[in-house]
Protein backbone atom coordinates (compact mmCIF):
# COMPACT_ATOMS: atom_id res chain seq x y z
CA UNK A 1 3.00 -15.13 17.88
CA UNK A 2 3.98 -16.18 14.26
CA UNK A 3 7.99 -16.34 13.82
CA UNK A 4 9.09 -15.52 9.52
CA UNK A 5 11.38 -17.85 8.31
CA UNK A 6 13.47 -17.30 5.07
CA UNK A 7 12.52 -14.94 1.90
CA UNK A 8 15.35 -15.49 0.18
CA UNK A 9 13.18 -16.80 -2.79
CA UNK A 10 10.86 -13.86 -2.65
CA UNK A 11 12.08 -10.05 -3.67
CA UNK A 12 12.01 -7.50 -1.16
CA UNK A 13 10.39 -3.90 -2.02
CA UNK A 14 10.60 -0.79 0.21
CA UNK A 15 8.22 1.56 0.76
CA UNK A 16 9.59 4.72 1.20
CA UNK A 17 7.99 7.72 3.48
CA UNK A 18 10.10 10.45 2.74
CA UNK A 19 12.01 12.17 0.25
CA UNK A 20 15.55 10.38 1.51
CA UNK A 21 15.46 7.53 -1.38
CA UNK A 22 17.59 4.30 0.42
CA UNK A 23 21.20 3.91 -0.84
CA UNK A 24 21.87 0.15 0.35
CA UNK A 25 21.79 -2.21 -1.96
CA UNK A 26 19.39 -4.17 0.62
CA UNK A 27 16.42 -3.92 -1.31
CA UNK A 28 15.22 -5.35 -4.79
CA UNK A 29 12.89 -2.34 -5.30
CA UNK A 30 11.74 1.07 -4.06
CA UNK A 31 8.28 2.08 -4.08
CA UNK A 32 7.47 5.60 -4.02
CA UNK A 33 4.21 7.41 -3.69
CA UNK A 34 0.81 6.70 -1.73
CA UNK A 35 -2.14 4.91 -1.41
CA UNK A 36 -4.01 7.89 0.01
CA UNK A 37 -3.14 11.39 -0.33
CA UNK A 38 -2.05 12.81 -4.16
CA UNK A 39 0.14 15.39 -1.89
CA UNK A 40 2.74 12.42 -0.91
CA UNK A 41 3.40 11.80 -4.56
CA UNK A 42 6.75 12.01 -5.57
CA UNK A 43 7.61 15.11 -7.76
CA UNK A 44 8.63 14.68 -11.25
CA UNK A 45 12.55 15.82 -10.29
CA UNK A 46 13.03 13.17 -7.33
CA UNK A 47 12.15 10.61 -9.26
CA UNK A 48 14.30 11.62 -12.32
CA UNK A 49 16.41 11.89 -9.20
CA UNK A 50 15.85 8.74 -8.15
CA UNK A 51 16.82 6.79 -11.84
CA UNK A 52 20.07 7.78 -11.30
CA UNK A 53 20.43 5.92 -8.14
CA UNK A 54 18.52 2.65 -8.98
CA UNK A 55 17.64 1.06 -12.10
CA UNK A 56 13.99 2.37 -13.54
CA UNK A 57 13.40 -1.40 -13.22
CA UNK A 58 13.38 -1.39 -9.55
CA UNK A 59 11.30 1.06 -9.13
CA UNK A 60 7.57 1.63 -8.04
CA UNK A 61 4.94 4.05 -8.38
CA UNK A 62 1.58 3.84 -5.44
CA UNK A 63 -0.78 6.13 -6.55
CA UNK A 64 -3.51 7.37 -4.58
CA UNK A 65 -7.38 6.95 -4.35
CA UNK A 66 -8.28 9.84 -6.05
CA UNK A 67 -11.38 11.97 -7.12
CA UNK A 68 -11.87 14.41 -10.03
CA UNK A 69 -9.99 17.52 -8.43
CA UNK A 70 -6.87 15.12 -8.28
CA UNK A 71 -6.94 13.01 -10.96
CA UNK A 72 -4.52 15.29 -13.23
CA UNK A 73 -1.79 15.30 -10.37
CA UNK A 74 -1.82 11.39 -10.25
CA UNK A 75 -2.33 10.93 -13.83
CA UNK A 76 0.86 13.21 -14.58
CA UNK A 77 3.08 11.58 -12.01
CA UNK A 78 2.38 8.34 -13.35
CA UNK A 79 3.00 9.27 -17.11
CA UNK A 80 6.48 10.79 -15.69
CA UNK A 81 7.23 7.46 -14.40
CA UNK A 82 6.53 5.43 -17.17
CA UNK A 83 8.45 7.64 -19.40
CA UNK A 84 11.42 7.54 -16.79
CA UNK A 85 10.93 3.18 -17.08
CA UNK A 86 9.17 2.53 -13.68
CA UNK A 87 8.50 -1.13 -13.87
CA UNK A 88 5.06 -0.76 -11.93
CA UNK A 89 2.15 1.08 -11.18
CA UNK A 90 -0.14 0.34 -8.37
CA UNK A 91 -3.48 1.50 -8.51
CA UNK A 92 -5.95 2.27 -5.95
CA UNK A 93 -8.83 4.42 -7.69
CA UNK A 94 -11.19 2.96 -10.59
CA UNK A 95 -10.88 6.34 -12.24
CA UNK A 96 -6.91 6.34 -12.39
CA UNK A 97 -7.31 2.63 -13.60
CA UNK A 98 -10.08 3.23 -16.17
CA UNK A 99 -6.86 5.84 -17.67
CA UNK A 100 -4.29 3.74 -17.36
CA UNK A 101 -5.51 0.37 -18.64
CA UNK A 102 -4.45 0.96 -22.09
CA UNK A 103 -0.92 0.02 -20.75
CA UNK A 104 -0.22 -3.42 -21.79
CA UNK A 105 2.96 -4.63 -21.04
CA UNK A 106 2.25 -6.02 -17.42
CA UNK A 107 3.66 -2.49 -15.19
CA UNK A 108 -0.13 -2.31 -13.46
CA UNK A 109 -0.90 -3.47 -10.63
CA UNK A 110 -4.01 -3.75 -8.16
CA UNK A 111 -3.40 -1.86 -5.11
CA UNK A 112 -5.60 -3.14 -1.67
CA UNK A 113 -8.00 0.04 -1.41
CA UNK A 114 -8.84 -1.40 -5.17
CA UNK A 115 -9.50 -4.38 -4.35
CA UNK A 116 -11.67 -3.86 -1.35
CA UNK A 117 -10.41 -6.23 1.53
CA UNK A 118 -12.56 -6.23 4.46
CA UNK A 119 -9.81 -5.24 7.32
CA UNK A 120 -11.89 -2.49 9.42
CA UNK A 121 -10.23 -1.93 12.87
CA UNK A 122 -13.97 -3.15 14.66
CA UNK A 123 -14.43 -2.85 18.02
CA UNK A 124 -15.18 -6.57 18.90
CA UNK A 125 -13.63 -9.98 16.92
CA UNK A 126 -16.51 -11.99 16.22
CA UNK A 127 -14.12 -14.66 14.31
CA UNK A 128 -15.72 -17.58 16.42
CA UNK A 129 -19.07 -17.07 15.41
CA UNK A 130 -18.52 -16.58 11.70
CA UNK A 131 -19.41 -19.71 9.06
CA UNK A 132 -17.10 -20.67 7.26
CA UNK A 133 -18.54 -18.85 3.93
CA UNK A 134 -18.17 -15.65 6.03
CA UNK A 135 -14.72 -16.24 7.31
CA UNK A 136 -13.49 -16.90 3.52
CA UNK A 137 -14.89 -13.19 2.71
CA UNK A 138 -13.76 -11.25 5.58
CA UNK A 139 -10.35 -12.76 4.98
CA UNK A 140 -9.80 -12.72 1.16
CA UNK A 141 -13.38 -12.01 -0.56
CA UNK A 142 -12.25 -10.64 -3.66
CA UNK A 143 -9.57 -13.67 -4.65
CA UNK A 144 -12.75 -15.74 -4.45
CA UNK A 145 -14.89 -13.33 -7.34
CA UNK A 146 -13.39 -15.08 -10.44
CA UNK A 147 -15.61 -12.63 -12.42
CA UNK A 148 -14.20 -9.63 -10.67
CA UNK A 149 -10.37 -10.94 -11.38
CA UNK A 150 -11.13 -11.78 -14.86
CA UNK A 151 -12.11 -8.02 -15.45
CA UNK A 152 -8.96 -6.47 -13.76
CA UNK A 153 -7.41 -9.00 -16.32
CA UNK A 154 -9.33 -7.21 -19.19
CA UNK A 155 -7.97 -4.51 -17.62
CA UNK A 156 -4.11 -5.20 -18.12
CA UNK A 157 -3.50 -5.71 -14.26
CA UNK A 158 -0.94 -7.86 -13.83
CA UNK A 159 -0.37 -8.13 -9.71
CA UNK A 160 -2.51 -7.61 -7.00
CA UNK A 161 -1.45 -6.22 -3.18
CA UNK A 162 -2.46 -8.51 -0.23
CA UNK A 163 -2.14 -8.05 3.58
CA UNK A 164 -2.59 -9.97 6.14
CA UNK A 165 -6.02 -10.51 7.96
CA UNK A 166 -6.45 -10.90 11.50
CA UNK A 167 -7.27 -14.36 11.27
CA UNK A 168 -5.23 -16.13 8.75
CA UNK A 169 -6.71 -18.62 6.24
CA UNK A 170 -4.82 -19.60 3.20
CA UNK A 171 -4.69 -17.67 0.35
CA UNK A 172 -6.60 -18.58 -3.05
CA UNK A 173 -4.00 -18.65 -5.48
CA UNK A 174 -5.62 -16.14 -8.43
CA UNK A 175 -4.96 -17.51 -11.83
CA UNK A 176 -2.34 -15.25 -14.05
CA UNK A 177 -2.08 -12.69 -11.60
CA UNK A 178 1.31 -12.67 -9.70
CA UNK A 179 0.89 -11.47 -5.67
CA UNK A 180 2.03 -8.80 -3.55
CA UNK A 181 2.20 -9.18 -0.03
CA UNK A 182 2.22 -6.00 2.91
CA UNK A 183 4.67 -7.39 5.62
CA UNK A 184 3.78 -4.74 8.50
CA UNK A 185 0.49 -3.40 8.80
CA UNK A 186 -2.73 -3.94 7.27
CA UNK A 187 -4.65 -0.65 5.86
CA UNK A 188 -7.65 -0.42 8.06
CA UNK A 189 -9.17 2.42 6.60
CA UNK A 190 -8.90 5.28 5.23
CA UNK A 191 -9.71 9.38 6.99
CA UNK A 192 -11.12 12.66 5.25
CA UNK A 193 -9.41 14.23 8.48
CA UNK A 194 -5.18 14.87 7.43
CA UNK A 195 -3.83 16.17 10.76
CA UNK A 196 -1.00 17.84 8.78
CA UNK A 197 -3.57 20.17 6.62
CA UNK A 198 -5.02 21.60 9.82
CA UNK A 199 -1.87 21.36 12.26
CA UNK A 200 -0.22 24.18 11.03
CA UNK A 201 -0.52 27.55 13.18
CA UNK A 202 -0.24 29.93 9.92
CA UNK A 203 -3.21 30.57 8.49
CA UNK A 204 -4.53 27.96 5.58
CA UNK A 205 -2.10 25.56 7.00
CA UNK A 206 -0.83 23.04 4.26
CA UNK A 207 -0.43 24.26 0.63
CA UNK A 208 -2.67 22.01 -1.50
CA UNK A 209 -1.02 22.66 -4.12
CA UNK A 210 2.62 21.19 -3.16
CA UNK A 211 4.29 18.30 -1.76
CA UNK A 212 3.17 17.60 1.92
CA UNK A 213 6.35 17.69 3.05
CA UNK A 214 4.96 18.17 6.52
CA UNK A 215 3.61 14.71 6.65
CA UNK A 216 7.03 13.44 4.97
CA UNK A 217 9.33 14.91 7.69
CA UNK A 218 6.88 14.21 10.86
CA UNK A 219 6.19 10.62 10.26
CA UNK A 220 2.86 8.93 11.55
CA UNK A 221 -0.09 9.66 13.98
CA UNK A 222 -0.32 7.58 16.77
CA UNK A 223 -4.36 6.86 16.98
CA UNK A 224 -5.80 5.30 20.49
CA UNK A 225 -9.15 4.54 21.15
CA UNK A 226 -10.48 2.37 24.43
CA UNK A 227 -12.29 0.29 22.44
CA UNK A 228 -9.31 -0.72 20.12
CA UNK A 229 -7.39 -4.08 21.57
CA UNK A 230 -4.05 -2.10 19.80
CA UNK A 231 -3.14 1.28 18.66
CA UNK A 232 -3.36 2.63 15.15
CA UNK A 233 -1.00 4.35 12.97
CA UNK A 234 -2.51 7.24 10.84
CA UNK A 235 0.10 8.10 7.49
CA UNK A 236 -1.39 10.51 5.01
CA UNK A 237 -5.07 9.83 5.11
CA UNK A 238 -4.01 5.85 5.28
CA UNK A 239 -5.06 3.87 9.19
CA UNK A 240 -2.66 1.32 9.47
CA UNK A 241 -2.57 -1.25 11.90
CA UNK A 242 0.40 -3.35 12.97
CA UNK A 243 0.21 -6.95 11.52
CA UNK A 244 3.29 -8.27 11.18
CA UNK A 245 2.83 -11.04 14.29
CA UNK A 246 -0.47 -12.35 12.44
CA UNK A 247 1.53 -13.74 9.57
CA UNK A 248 4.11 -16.37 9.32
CA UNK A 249 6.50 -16.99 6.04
CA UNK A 250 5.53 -20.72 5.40
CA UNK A 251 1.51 -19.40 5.14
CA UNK A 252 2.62 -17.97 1.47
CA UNK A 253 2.03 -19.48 -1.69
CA UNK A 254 5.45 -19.28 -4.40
CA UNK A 255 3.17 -16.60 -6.33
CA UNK A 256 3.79 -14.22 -3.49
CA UNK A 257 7.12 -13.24 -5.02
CA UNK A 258 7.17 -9.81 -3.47
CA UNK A 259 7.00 -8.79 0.01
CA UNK A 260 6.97 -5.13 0.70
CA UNK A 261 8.72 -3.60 3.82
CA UNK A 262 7.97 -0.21 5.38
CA UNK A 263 11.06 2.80 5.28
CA UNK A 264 11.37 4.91 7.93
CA UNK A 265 9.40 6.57 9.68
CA UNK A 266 6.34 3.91 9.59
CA UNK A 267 9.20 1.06 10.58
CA UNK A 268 10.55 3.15 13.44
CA UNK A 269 6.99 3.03 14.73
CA UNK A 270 7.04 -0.96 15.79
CA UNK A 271 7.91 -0.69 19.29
CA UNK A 272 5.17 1.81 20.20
CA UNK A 273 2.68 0.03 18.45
CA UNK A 274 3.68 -2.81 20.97
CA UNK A 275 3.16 -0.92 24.01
């Protein structure tokens, strides 16, 4: 098991679940929104809301992969928060970056379903019989594709979001693109199925045309399957799986200057992922 030491040097970023924004001064940002579903964006009054409580430079925006019936939603909510000062954007659909790369003053960044890491849940580890060429890709393929980095470059990003792989190898420092780093759980995959849409008893369940707040108050889905060596932690349409023991603070380069924590309810989850 990997112990963390210090992060003193690095900022620490929240990701909240909910609509209950922290009020501690613990944190050195708040990121709001989703990778996966454009229902767990933040509306445009919490987040005018929210500038009232924190500095607009503390504060994120994760918007969603997306497709064409959604891309207004996620387009407006980040234009609100760029008006209101958000310092970042992350981005995790070509489409929504395609928009937003006229943006040039370093706010965008590349979220993990954007960049493509290879972190499948699998029902074997086949680590040992892996070459080394293999084992680079499966751990951090895209910091290897200069080509690929250059265009998000073209494309004003500014940061990318790591997490951690099963099997850590060292990172490849990226040239002129500062890091990200997800403490907790690595994003496995991602489901068409959203429990909340279809767990309702009233008929249509969810309204798909509001704030999920059912999937805000209830926290995560606890996913088991016999294959699986661990459970797995369904959040919106995001599969999550716990990583934080696969990790240890002196494996980080100094460009990870951000590591990002999860909020309740995902945090409050730890222990059962452990049983």
């Amino acid at each position: 098991m990997h112990t963390h030491g210090r992060t003193d040097m690095r900022k620490k970023y929240i990701s909240v679940h909910t609509n209950e924004i922290p009020t501690d001064d613990n944190w050195d940002g708040i990121r709001m929104g989703s990778e996966t579903c454009p229902l767990l964006l933040p509306d445009k009054a919490l987040m005018e809301k929210t500038t009232r409580d924190y500095v607009p430079e503390k504060l994120s925006l994760v918007t969603p992969l997306t497709g064409q019936k959604d891309l207004a939603r996620v387009l407006s909510a980040a234009e609100v928060a760029l008006d209101l000062g958000f310092s970042e954007i992350v981005v995790n659909d070509w489409g929504v970056l395609h928009e937003l790369s006229g943006i040039s003053d370093r706010k965008l960044t590349a979220g993990r379903l954007l960049l493509r890491f290879r972190r499948g849940p699998g029902q074997s580890d086949s680590w040992d019989h892996l070459d080394a060429e293999s084992r680079k890709y499966f751990s951090w393929g895209p910091l290897y594709d200069r080509s690929f980095l250059s265009f998000l470059s073209t494309l004003n990003v500014a940061r990318l979001e790591l997490d951690p792989p099963r099997h850590w190898m060292a990172i490849p420092v990226p040239v002129n693109l500062a890091l990200s780093f997800h403490s907790q759980y690595r994003l496995v995959s991602v489901s068409a199925f959203c429990p909340w849409r279809y767990s309702d008893e009233t008929e249509g369940g969810v309204d798909m045309d509001v704030q999920c707040d059912k999937c805000l108050k209830s926290g995560p889905v606890r996913l088991d399957a016999a294959p699986l060596e661990k459970p797995l932690l369904q959040w919106g349409h995001s599969i999550l799986e716990a990583a934080a023991d696969d990790w240890a603070e002196e494996d980080l380069p100094p460009e990870v200057d951000r590591i990002i924590y999860e909020g309740e309810p995902l945090s409050g989850m730890v222990s059962a992922m452990k049983t």
